[in-house]
C-alpha atoms as a PDB file:
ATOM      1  CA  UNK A   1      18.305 -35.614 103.071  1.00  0.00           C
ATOM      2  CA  UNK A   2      21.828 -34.781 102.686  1.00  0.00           C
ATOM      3  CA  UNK A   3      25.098 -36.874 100.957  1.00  0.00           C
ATOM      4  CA  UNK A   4      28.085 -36.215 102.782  1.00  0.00           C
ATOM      5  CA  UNK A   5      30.177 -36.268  99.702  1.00  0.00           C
ATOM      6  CA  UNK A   6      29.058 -34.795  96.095  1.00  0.00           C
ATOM      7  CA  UNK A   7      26.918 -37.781  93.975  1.00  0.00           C
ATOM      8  CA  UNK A   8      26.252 -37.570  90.573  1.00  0.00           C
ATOM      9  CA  UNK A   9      24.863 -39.774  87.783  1.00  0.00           C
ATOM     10  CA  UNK A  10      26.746 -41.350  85.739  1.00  0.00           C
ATOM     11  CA  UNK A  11      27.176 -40.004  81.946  1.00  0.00           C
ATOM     12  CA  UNK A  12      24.373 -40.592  80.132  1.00  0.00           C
ATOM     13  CA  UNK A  13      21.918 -41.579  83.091  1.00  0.00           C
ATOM     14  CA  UNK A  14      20.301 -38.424  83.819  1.00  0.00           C
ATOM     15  CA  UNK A  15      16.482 -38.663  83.928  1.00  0.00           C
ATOM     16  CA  UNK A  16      13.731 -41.084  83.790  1.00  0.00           C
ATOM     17  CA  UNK A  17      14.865 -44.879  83.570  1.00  0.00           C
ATOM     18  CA  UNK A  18      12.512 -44.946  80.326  1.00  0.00           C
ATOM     19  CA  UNK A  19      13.919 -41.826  78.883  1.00  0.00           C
ATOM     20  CA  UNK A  20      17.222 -43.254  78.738  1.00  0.00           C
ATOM     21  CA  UNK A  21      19.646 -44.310  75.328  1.00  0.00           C
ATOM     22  CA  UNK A  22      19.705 -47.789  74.935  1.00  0.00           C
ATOM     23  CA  UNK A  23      22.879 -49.415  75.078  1.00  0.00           C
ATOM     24  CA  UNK A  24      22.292 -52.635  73.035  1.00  0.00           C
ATOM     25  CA  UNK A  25      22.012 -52.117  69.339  1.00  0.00           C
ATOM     26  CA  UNK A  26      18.717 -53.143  67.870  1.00  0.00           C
ATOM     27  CA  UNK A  27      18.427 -55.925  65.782  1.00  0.00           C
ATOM     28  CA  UNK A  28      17.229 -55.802  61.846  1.00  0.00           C
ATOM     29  CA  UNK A  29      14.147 -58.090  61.963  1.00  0.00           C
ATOM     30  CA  UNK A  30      13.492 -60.044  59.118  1.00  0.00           C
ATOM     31  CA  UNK A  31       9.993 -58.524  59.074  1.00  0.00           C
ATOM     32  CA  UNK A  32      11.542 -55.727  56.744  1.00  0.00           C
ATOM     33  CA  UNK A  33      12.540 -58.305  54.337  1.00  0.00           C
ATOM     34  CA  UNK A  34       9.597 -60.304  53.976  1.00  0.00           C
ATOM     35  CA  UNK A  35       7.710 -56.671  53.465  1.00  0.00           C
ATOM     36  CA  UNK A  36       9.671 -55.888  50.732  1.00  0.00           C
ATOM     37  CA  UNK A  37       9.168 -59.042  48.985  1.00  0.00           C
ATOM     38  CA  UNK A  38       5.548 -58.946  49.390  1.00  0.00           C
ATOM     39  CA  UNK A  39       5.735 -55.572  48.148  1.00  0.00           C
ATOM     40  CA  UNK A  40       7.489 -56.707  44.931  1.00  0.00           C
ATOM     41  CA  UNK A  41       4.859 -59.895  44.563  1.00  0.00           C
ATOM     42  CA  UNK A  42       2.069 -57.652  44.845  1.00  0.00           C
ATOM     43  CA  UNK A  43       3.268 -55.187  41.940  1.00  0.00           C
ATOM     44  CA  UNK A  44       4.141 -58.012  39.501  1.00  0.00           C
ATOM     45  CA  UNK A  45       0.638 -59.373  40.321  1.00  0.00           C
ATOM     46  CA  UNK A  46      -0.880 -55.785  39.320  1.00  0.00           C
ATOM     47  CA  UNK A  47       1.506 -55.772  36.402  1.00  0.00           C
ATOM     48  CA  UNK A  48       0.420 -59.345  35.048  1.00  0.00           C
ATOM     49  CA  UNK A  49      -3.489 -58.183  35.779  1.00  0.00           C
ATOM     50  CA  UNK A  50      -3.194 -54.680  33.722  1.00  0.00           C
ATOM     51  CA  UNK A  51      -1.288 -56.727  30.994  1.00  0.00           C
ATOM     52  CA  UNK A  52      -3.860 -59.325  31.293  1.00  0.00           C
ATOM     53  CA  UNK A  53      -6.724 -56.839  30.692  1.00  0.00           C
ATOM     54  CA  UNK A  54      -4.972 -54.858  27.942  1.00  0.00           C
ATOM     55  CA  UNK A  55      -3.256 -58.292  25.544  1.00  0.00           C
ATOM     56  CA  UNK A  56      -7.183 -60.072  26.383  1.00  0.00           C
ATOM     57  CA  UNK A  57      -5.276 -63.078  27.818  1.00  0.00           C
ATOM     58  CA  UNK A  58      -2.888 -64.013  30.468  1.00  0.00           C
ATOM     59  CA  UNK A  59      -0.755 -66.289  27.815  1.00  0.00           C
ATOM     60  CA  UNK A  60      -0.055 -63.318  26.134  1.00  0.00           C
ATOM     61  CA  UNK A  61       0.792 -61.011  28.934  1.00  0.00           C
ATOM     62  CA  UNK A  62       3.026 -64.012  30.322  1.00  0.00           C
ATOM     63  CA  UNK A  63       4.740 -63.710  26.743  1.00  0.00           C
ATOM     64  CA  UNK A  64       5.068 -59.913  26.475  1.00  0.00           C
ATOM     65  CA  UNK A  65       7.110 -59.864  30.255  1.00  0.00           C
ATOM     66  CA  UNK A  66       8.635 -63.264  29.033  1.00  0.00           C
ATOM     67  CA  UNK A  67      10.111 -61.001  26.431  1.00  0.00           C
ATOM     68  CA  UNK A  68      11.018 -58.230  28.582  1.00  0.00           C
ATOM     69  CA  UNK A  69      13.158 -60.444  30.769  1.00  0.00           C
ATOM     70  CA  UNK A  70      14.630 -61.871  28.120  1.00  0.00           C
ATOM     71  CA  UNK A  71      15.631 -58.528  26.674  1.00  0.00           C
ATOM     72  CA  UNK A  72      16.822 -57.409  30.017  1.00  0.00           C
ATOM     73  CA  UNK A  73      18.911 -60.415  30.615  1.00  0.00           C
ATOM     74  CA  UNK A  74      20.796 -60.189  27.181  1.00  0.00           C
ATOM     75  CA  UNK A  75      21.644 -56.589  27.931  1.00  0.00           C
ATOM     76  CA  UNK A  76      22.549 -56.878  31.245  1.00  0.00           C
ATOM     77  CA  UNK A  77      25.101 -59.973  30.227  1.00  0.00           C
ATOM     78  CA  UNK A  78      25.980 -57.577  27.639  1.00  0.00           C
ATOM     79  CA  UNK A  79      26.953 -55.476  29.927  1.00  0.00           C
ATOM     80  CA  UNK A  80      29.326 -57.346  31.805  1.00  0.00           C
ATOM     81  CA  UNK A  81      30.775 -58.715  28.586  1.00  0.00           C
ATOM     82  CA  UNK A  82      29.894 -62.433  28.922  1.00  0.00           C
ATOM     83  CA  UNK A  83      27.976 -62.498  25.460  1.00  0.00           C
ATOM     84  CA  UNK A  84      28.775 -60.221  22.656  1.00  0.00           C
ATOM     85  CA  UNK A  85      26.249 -57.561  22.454  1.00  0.00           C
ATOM     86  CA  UNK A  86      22.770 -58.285  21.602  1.00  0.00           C
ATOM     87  CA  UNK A  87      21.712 -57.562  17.794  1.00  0.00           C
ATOM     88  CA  UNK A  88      19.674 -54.943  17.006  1.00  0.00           C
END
């Protein structure tokens, strides 16, 4: 079969229909998200279990991270100088 006048794809179209870029942007799915929060759950639940094991109780692992957050939080609003700086 034979065109009478030169055809050619248009840019970007050459090839399989399957094989082609896509022209709508993909959207973020809030699967990511959730994953990473799961992830995070499931290492401060293997952080509260080791302390657990090692202090003999959960109380007192509660307390020890209790105190780590606390610690963390006075030096981060340290930090940003909304609290003088904690005492050493």
């Amino acid at each position: 079969m034979r065109f009478s006048t030169l055809t050619r794809a248009s840019t970007g179209a050459e090839g399989p229909i399957w094989s082609r870029p896509r022209k709508r942007k993909r959207r973020v799915s809030a699967a990511s998200l959730v994953n990473t929060l799961l992830v995070l759950l499931a290492l401060i639940g293997a952080l509260t279990l080791v302390l657990s094991i090692r202090a003999g109780s959960v109380e007192t692992a509660g307390r020890t991270m209790d105190g780590w957050i606390a610690t963390a939080w006075a030096h981060g609003q340290a930090l940003i100088d909304r609290t003088p700086s904690p005492s050493r």
